[in-house]
Protein backbone atom coordinates (compact mmCIF):
# COMPACT_ATOMS: atom_id res chain seq x y z
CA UNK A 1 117.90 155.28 90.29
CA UNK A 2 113.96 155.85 90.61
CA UNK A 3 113.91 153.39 87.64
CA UNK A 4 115.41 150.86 89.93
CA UNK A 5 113.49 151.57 92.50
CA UNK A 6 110.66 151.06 90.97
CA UNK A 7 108.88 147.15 91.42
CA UNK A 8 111.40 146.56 94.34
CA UNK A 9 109.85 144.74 97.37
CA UNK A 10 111.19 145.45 100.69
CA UNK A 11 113.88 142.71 100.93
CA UNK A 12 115.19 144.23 97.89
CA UNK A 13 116.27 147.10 99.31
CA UNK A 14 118.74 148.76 101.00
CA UNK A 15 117.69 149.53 104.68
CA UNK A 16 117.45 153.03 105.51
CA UNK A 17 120.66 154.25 108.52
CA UNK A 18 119.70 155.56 110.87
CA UNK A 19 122.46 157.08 112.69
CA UNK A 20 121.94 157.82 116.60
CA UNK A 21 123.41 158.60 119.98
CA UNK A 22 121.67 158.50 123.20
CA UNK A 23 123.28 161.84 124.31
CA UNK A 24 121.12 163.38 122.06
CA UNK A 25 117.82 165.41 122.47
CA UNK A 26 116.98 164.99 118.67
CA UNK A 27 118.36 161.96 117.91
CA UNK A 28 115.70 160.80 121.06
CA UNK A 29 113.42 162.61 119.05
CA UNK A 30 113.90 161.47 115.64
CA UNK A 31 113.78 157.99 116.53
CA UNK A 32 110.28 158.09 117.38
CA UNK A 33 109.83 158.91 113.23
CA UNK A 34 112.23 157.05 111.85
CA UNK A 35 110.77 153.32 111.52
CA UNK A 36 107.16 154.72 111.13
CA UNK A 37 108.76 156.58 107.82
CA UNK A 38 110.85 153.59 106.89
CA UNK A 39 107.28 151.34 106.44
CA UNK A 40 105.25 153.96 105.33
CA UNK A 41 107.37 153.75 102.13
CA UNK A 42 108.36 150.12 102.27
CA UNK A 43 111.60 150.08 103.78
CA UNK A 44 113.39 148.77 107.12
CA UNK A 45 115.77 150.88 109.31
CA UNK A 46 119.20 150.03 110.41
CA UNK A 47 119.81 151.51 113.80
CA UNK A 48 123.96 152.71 113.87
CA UNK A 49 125.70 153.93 117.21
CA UNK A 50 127.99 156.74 117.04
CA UNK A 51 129.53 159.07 119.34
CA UNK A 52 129.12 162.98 119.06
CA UNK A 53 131.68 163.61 121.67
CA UNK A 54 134.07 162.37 118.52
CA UNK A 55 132.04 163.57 115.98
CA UNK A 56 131.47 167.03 116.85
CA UNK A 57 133.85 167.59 119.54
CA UNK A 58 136.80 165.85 118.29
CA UNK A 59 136.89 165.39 114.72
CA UNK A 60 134.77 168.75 113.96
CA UNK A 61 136.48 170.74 117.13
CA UNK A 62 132.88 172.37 117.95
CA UNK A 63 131.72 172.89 121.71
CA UNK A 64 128.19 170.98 122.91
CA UNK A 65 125.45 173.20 120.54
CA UNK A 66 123.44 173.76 123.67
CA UNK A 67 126.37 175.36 125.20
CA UNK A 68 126.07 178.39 122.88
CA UNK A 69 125.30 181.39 123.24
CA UNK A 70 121.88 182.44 120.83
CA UNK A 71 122.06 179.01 119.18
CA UNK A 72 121.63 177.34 122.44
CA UNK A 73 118.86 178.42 123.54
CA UNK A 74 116.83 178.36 120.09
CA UNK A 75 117.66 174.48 120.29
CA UNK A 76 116.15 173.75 123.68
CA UNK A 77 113.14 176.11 122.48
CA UNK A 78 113.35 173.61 119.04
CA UNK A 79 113.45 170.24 121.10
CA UNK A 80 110.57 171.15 123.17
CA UNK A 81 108.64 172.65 120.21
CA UNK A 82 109.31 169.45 117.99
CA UNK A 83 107.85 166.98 121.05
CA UNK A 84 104.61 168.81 121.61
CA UNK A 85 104.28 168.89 117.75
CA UNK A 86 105.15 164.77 117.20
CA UNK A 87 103.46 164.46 120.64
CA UNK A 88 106.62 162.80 122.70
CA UNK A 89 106.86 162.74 126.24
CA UNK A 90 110.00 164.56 126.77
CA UNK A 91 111.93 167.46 129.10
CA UNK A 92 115.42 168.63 129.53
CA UNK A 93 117.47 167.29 132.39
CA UNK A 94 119.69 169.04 134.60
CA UNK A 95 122.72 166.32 134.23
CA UNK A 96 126.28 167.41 134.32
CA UNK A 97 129.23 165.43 132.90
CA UNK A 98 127.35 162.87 131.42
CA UNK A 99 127.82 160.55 128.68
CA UNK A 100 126.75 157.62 126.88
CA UNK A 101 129.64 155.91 126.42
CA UNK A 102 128.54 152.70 128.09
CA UNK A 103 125.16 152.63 126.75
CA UNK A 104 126.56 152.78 123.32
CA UNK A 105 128.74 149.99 123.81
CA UNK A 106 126.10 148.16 125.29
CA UNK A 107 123.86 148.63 121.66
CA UNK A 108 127.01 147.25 119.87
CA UNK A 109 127.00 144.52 122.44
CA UNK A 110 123.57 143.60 121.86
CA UNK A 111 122.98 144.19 118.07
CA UNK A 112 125.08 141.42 117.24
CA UNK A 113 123.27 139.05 118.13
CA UNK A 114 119.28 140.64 118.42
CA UNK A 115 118.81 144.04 116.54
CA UNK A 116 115.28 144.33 117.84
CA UNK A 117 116.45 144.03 121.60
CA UNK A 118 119.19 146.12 121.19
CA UNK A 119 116.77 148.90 119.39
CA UNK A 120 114.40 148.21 122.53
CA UNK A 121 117.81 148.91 124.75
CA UNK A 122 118.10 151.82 123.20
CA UNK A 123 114.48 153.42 123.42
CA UNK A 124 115.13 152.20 126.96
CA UNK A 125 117.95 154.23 127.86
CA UNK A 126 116.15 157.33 125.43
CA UNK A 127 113.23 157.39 128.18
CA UNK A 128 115.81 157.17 130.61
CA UNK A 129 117.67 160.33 130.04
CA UNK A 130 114.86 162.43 128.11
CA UNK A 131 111.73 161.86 130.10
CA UNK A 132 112.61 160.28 133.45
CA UNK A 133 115.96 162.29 133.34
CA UNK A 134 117.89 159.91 135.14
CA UNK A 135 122.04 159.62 134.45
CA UNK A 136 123.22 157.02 131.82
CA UNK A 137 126.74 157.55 132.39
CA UNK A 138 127.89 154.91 134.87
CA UNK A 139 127.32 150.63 134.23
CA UNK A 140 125.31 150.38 136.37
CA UNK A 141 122.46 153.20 135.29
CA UNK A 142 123.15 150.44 131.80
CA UNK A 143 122.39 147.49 134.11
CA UNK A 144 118.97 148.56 135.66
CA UNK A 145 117.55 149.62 132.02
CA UNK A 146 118.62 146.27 130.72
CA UNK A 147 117.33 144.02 133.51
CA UNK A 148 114.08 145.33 132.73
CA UNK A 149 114.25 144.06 129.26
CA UNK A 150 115.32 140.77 130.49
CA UNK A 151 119.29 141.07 129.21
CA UNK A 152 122.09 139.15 131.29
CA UNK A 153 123.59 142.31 133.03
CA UNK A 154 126.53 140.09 134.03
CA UNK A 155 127.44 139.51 130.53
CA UNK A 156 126.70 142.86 129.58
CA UNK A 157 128.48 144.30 132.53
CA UNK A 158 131.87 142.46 130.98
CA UNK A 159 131.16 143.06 127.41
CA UNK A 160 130.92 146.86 127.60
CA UNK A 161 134.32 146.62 129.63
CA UNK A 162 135.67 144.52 127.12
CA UNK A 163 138.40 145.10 124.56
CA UNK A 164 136.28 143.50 121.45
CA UNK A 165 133.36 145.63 122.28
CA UNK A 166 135.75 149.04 122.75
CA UNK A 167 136.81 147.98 119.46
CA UNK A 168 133.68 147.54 118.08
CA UNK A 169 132.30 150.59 118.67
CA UNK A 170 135.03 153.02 117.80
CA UNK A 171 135.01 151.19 114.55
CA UNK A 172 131.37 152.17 113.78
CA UNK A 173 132.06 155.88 114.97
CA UNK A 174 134.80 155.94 112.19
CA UNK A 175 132.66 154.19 109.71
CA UNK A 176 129.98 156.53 110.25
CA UNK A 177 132.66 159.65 109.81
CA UNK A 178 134.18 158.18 106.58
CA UNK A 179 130.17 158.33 105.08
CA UNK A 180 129.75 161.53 106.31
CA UNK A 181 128.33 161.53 109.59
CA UNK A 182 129.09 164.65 111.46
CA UNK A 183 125.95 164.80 114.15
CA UNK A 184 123.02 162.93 115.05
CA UNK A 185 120.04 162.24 113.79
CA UNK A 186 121.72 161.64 110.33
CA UNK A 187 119.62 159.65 107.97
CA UNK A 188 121.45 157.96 104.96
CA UNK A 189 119.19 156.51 102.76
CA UNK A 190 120.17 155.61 99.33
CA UNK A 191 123.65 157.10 99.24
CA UNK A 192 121.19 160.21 100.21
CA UNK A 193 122.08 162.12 103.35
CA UNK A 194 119.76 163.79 105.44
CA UNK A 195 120.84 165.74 108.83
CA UNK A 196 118.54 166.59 111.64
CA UNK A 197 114.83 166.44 112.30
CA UNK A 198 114.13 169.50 110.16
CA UNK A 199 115.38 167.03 107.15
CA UNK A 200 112.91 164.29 107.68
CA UNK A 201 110.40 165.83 105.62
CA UNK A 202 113.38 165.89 102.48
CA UNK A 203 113.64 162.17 103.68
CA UNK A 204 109.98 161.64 102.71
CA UNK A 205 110.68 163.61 99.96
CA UNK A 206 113.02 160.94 98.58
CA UNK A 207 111.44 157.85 99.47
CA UNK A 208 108.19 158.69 97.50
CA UNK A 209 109.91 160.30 94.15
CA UNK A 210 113.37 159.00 94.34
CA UNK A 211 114.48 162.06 92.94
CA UNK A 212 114.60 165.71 93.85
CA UNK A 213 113.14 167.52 90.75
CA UNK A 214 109.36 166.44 90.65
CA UNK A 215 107.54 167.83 87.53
């Protein structure tokens, strides 16, 4: 496979998945690495939605991990240590009963037809929740993000209420559970998966060498 690798320009490769939810603390995180990793090694980045309300809650049958007891709190203390160490604005909000269900939609909404707005969207909504700590559960918290960028809130406001777009989305969420994807930030580059910010580094790892065993 590193054979194949090797000579390859950019267009000639796969791009790297980057699989994210806005819900998440980490995920906001680890999408302030991901596309600077990507380029340093030549590669693009292919932003995917999913939902860890299915993924974890659902499919895996696991509580919230900040609602733990021990674990919980050594992942807030994790998020806040990771932020001062990539230096990313960033502090925990006191929300309750929130979701990103309607943001996600919106990203499906918007990625098919501009990737780079909808990846802009999303970065949008990140600041939203994980420095300005501001709800992103209800259409309109969507709208006011989106009008900033620009984006038709009237259309949005009937795609993410729209049956294609439901559709849409729950089919990426089982997509991204049939490669694997069981939390966010999951990385899948080259049929390689990587889970978590603490895996970026065996990311790196894999984009320089293209194989685990380096001597």
């Amino acid at each position: 496979r590193a054979h194949r690798r090797a000579g390859m320009t950019m267009a000639d490769k796969d791009p790297i998945a980057f699989y994210f939810d806005i819900f998440s603390p980490f995920a906001y995180l680890a999408s302030h690495r991901i596309d600077a990793i990507a380029m340093r090694y030549g590669r693009t980045t292919d932003w995917r939605p999913v939902l860890v309300g299915i993924t974890v809650l659902k499919v895996m049958g696991m509580k919230p991990l900040m609602t733990y007891p021990l674990k919980g709190p050594y992942l807030r203390r994790d998020a806040e240590r990771l932020a001062q160490m990539w230096n990313v604005p960033f502090q925990f909000h006191g929300l309750k009963g929130h979701h990103s269900l309607n943001a996600m939609r919106a990203y499906v909404w918007l990625k098919q037809s501009d990737p780079a707005l909808a990846k802009r969207f999303a970065q949008a909504m990140y600041r939203r929740l994980w420095v300005d700590n501001q709800d992103i559960t209800q259409p309109e918290d969507v709208m006011v993000e989106a009008a900033k960028l620009g984006i038709d809130t009237t259309e949005l406001r009937a795609a993410i209420t729209s049956d294609a777009i439901k559709k849409a989305l729950k089919d990426e969420v089982e997509s991204a559970i049939n490669k694997g994807v069981f939390g966010v930030p999951f990385v899948i580059a080259d049929d390689e998966p990587f889970f978590g910010c603490d895996h970026l580094p065996m990311l790196e790892h894999w984009l320089e060498h293209g194989r685990w065993k380096t001597a």
